[in-house]
Protein backbone atom coordinates (compact mmCIF):
# COMPACT_ATOMS: atom_id res chain seq x y z
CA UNK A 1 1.79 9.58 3.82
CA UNK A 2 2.01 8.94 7.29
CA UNK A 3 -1.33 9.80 9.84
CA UNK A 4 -2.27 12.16 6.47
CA UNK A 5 -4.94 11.38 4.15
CA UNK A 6 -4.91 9.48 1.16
CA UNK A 7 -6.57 11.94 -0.75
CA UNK A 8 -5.67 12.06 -4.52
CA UNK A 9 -2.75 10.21 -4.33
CA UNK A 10 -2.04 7.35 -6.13
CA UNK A 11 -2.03 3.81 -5.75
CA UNK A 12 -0.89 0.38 -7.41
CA UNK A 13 -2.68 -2.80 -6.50
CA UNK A 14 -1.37 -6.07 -8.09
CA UNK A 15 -3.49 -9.38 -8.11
CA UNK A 16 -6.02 -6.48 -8.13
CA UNK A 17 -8.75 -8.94 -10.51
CA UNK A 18 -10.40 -10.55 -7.13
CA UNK A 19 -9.83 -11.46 -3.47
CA UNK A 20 -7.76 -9.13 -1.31
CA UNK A 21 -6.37 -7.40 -4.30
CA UNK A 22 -10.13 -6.29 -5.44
CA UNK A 23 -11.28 -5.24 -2.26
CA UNK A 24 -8.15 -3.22 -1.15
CA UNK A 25 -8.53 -1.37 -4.71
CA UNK A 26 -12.30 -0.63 -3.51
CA UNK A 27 -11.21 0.51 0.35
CA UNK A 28 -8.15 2.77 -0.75
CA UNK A 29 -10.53 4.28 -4.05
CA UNK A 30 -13.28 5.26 -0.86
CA UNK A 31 -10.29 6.67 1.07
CA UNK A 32 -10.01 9.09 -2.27
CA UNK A 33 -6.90 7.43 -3.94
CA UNK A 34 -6.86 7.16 -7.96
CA UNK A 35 -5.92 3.21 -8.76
CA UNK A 36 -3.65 1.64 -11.45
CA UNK A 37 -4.83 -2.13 -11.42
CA UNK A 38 -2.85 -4.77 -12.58
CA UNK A 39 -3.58 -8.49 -12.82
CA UNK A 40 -3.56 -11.24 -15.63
CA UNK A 41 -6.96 -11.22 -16.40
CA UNK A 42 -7.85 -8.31 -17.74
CA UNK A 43 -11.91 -8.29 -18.10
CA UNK A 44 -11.94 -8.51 -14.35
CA UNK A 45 -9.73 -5.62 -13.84
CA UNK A 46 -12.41 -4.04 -15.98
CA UNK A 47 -14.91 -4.64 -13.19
CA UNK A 48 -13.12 -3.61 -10.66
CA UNK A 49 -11.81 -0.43 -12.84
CA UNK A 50 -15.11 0.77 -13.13
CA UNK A 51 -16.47 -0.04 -9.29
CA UNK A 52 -13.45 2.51 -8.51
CA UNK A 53 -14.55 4.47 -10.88
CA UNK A 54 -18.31 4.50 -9.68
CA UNK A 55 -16.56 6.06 -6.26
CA UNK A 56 -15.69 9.00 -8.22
CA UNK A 57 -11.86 8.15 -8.88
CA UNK A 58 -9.63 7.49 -11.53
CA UNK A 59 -8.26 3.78 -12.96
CA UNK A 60 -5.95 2.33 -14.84
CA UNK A 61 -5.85 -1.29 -16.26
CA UNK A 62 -2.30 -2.81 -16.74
CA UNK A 63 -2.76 -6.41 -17.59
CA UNK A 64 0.40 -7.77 -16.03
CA UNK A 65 2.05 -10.99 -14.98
CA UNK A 66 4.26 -10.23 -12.42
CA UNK A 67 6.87 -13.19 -12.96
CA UNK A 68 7.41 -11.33 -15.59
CA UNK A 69 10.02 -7.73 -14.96
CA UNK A 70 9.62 -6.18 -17.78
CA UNK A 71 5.97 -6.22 -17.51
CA UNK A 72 5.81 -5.46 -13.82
CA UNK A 73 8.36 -2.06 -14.79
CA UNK A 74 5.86 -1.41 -17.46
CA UNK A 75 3.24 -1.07 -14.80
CA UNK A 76 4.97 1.25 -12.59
CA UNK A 77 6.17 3.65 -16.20
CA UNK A 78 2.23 3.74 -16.90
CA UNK A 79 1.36 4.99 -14.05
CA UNK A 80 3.94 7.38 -13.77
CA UNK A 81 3.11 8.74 -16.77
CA UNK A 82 -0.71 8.55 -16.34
CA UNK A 83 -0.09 10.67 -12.92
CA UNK A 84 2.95 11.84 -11.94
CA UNK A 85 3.45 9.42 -9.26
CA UNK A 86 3.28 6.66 -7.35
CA UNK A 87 2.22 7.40 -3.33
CA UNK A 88 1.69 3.13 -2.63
CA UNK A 89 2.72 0.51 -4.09
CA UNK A 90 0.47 -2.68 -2.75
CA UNK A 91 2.51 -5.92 -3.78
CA UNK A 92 -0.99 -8.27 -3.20
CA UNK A 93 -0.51 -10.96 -6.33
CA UNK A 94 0.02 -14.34 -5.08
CA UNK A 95 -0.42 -17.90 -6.19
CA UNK A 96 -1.11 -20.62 -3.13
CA UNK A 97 1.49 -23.55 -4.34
CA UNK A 98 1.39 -26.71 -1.97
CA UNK A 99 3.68 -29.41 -1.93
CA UNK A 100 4.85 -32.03 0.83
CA UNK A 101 8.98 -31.57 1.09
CA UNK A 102 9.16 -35.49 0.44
CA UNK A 103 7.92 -34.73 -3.14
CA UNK A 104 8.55 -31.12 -3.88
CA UNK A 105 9.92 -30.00 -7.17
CA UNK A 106 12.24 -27.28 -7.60
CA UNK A 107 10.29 -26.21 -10.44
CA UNK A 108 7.35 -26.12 -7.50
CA UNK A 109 9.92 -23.72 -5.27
CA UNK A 110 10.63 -21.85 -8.53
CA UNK A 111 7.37 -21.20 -9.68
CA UNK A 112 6.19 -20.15 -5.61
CA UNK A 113 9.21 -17.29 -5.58
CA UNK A 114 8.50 -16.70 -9.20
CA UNK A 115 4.78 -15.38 -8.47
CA UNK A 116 4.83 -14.67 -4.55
CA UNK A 117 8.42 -13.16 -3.66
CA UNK A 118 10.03 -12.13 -6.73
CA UNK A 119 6.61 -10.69 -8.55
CA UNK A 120 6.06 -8.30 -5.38
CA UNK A 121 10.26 -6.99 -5.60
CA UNK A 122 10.32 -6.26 -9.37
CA UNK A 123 7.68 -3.72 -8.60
CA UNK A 124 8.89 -2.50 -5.41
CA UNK A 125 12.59 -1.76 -6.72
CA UNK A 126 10.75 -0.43 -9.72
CA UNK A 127 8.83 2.21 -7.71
CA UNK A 128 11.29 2.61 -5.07
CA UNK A 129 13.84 5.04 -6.95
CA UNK A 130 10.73 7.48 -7.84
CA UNK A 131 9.43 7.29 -4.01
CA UNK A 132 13.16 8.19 -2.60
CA UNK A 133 13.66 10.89 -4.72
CA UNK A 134 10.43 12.56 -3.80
CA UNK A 135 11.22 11.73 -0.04
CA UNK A 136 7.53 10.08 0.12
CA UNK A 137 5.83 6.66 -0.27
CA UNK A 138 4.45 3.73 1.12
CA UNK A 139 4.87 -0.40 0.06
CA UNK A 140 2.71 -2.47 1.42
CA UNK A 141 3.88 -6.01 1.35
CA UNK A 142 0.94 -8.67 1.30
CA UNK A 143 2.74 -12.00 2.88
CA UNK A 144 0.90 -14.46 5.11
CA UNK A 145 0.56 -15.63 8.59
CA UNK A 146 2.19 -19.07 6.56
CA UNK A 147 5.07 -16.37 6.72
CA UNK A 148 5.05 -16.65 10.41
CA UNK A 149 4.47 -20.34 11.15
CA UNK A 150 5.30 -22.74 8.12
CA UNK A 151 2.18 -25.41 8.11
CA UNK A 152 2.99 -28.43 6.72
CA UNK A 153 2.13 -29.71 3.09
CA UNK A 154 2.38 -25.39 1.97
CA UNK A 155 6.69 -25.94 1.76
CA UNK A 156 6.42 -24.14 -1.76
CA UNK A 157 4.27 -21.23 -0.66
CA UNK A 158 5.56 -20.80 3.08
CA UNK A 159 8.87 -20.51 1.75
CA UNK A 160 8.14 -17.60 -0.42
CA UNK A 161 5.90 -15.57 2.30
CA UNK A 162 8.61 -16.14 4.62
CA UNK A 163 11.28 -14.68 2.18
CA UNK A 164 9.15 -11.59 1.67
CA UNK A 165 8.36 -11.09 5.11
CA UNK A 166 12.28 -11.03 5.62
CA UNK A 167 13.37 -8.63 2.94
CA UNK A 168 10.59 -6.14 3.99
CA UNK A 169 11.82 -6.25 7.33
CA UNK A 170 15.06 -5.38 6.03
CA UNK A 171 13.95 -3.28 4.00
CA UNK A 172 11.52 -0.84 6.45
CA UNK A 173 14.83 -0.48 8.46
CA UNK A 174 17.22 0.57 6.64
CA UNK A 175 14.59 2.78 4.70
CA UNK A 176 13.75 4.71 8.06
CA UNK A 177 14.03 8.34 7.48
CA UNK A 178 13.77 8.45 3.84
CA UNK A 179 10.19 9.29 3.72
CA UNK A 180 9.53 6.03 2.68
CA UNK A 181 7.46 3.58 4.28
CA UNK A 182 7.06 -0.39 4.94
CA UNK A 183 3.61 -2.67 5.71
CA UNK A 184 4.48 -5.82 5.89
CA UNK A 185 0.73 -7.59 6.06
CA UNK A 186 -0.04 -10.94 7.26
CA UNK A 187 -3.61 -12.31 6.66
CA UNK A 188 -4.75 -15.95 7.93
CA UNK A 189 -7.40 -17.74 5.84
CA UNK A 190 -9.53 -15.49 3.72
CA UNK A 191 -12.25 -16.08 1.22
CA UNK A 192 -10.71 -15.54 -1.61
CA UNK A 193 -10.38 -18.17 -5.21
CA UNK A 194 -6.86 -18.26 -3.49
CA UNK A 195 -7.92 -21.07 -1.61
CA UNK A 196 -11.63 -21.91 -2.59
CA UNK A 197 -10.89 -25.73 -2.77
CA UNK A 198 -9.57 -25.61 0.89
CA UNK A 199 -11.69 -27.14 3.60
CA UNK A 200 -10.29 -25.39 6.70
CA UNK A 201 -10.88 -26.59 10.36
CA UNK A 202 -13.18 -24.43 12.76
CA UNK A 203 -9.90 -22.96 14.73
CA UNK A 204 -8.96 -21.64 11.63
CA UNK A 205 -12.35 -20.19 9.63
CA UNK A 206 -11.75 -18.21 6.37
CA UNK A 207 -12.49 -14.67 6.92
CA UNK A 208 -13.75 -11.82 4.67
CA UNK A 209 -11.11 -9.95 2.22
CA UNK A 210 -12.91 -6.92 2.80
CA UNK A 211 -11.39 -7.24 6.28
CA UNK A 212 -7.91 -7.58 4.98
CA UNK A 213 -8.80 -4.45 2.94
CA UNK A 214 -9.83 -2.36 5.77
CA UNK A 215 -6.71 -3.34 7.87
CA UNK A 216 -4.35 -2.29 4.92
CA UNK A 217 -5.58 0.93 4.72
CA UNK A 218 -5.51 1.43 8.67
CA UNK A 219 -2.08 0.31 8.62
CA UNK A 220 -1.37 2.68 5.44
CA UNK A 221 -2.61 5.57 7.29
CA UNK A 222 -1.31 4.79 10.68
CA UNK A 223 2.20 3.45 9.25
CA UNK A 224 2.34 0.12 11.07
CA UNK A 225 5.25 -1.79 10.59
CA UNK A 226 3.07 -5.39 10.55
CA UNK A 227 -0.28 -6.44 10.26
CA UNK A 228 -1.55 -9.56 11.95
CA UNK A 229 -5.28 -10.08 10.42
CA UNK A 230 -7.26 -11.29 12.24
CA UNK A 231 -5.55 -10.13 15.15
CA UNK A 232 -6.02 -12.37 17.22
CA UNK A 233 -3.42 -14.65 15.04
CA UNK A 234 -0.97 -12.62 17.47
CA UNK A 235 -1.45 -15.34 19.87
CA UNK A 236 -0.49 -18.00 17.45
CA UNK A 237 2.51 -15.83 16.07
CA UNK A 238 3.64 -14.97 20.04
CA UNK A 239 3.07 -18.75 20.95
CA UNK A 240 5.46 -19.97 17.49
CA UNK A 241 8.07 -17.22 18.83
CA UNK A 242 7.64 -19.12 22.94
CA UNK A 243 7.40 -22.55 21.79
CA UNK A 244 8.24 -23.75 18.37
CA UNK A 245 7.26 -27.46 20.08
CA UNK A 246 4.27 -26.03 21.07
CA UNK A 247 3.08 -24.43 18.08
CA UNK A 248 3.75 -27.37 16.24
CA UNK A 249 1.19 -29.74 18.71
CA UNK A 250 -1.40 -27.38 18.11
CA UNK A 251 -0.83 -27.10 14.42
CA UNK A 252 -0.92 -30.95 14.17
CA UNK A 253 -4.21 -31.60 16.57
CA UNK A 254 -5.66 -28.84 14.91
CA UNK A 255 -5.26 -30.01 11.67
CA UNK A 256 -4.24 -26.43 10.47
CA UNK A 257 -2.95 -27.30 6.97
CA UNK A 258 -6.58 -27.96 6.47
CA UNK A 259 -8.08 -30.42 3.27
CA UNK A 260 -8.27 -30.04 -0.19
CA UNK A 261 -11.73 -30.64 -1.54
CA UNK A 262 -10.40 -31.38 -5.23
CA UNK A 263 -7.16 -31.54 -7.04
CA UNK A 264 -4.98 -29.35 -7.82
C-alpha cells in the first residue's frame, strides 16, 4: 500500500464510535476504502456506518470490546469474510486512565494495558498472519505523545502508550521487507470525549480529530514510520530526548498534566 492509493481496499478502525476513531473512518472512506467499524457502542457505529456509507463505500458494524480476544479475532474473521481482506488495520480504541504512582492500583495498570496496549495487539496478531501471507498491509498504531514524555498524574495511561509505541517499533523492523507496514501515531491533546473533562493549559490547546485523521491517512499513503501531530510536538519530543531535566521544568511550569473539571 505504499505511495499507491487506497482505493477499494479495506480497512478496520477500532474505537471507531467517536473522536479520532470516527473521523479516521470518514478520511480513509473519502480516500475510497470500504470500513469494518468496531467499537462498544454500537448505535454510534451506526452513525458513522452510514456517513461512510453516504461517501459511496461499504461498512461493517462489529460491536467489539477489545479487552476482550475472542471478540477482537471475531472482528478481523468478519471482515475477512465480508471482503476478502484486510489492507489496514487502525488499532485507535483507547481509554485515558489517570492515577498518581503514590496511589495507583494494579487493577488501574491492568485495566490501562487491558484497553490501550493489549486491545490494539489482539487485533494486530489477528490480522497479521493474513497480511504476511499476501505480502501486503499496513497497521497503524494510535499511541500518544504521553508515549513520548510520561506527564505526571497519567502513570496508568503513559505506561500503556509507551508499551505500544515500543512493540511497534519492534515490530516495523523486523517486519521490513515483508510487504507489511508500521505507523506508529502520536497525537497531543485532541477534542475528543477522551478527555472532555480536561482543562488543558494554553501551551498545550486540544486540537481537532479531524486533524489526527488527515495525518493518518498521509502517513498511510506515504508509509511513515511515526507521526508527531501536531508537529510541532517534535520540539517537545527532541527536547525530552536532549534534556530529560529540561523537559521535566517545562512540563512542571507549564502545568502540562492539565486539570480535571469533574471526577472521574
Amino acid at each position: 500500500m505504499r505511495r499507491k492509493t487506497l482505493f477499494d481496499k479495506v480497512a478496520v478502525v477500532t474505537g471507531a464510535s467517536s473522536g479520532i476513531g470516527h473521523t479516521t473512518a470518514l478520511a480513509l472512506a473519502r480516500e475510497g476504502m470500504h470500513m469494518a467499524l468496531a467499537a462498544r457502542r454500537e448505535d454510534a457505529l451506526e452513525e458513522t456506518a452510514q456517513a461512510v456509507r453516504a461517501l459511496g463505500r461499504e461498512a461493517l458494524v462489529v460491536r467489539t470490546d477489545v479487552t476482550y480476544q475472542e471478540q477482537v479475532e471475531h472482528l478481523v474473521s468478519e471482515t475477512l469474510a465480508c471482503w476478502g481482506s484486510v489492507d489496514l488495520y487502525v488499532a485507535n480504541a483507547g481509554q485515558y486512565i489517570r492515577r498518581r504512582v503514590v496511589e495507583v492500583a494494579i487493577a488501574d495498570l491492568e485495566r490501562a494495558m487491558a484497553v490501550n496496549f493489549y486491545g490494539a495487539l489482539y487485533g494486530v496478531l489477528a490480522a497479521l498472519p493474513h497480511m504476511l501471507a499476501r505480502r501486503s498491509g499496513h497497521i497503524v498504531l494510535v499511541s500518544s505523545v504521553d508515549g513520548k514524555k510520561g506527564l505526571p498524574i497519567d502513570a496508568p495511561y503513559v505506561s500503556a502508550k509507551f508499551a505500544l509505541a515500543g512493540f511497534g517499533e519492534v515490530m516495523r523492523q523486523e517486519l521490513r521487507g515483508t510487504g507489511v507496514h508500521v505507523t506508529t501515531v502520536f497525537p497531543g491533546r485532541i477534542d475528543t470525549p477522551l478527555i472532555e473533562d480536561l482543562k488543558v493549559p494554553w501551551v498545550s490547546p486540544k486540537y481537532s480529530a479531524e486533524l489526527v485523521a488527515r495525518a493518518i491517512v498521509k502517513g498511510v499513503k506515504r508509509g511513515k514510520p511515526e507521526v508527531i501531530v501536531p508537529a510541532f510536538y517534535r520540539l517537545f519530543v527532541i527536547l525530552t530526548a536532549l534534556s530529560p531535566h529540561l523537559s521535566d521544568w517545562f512540563v512542571r511550569v507549564s502545568h502540562l498534566e492539565g486539570w480535571e473539571t469533574t471526577n472521574r
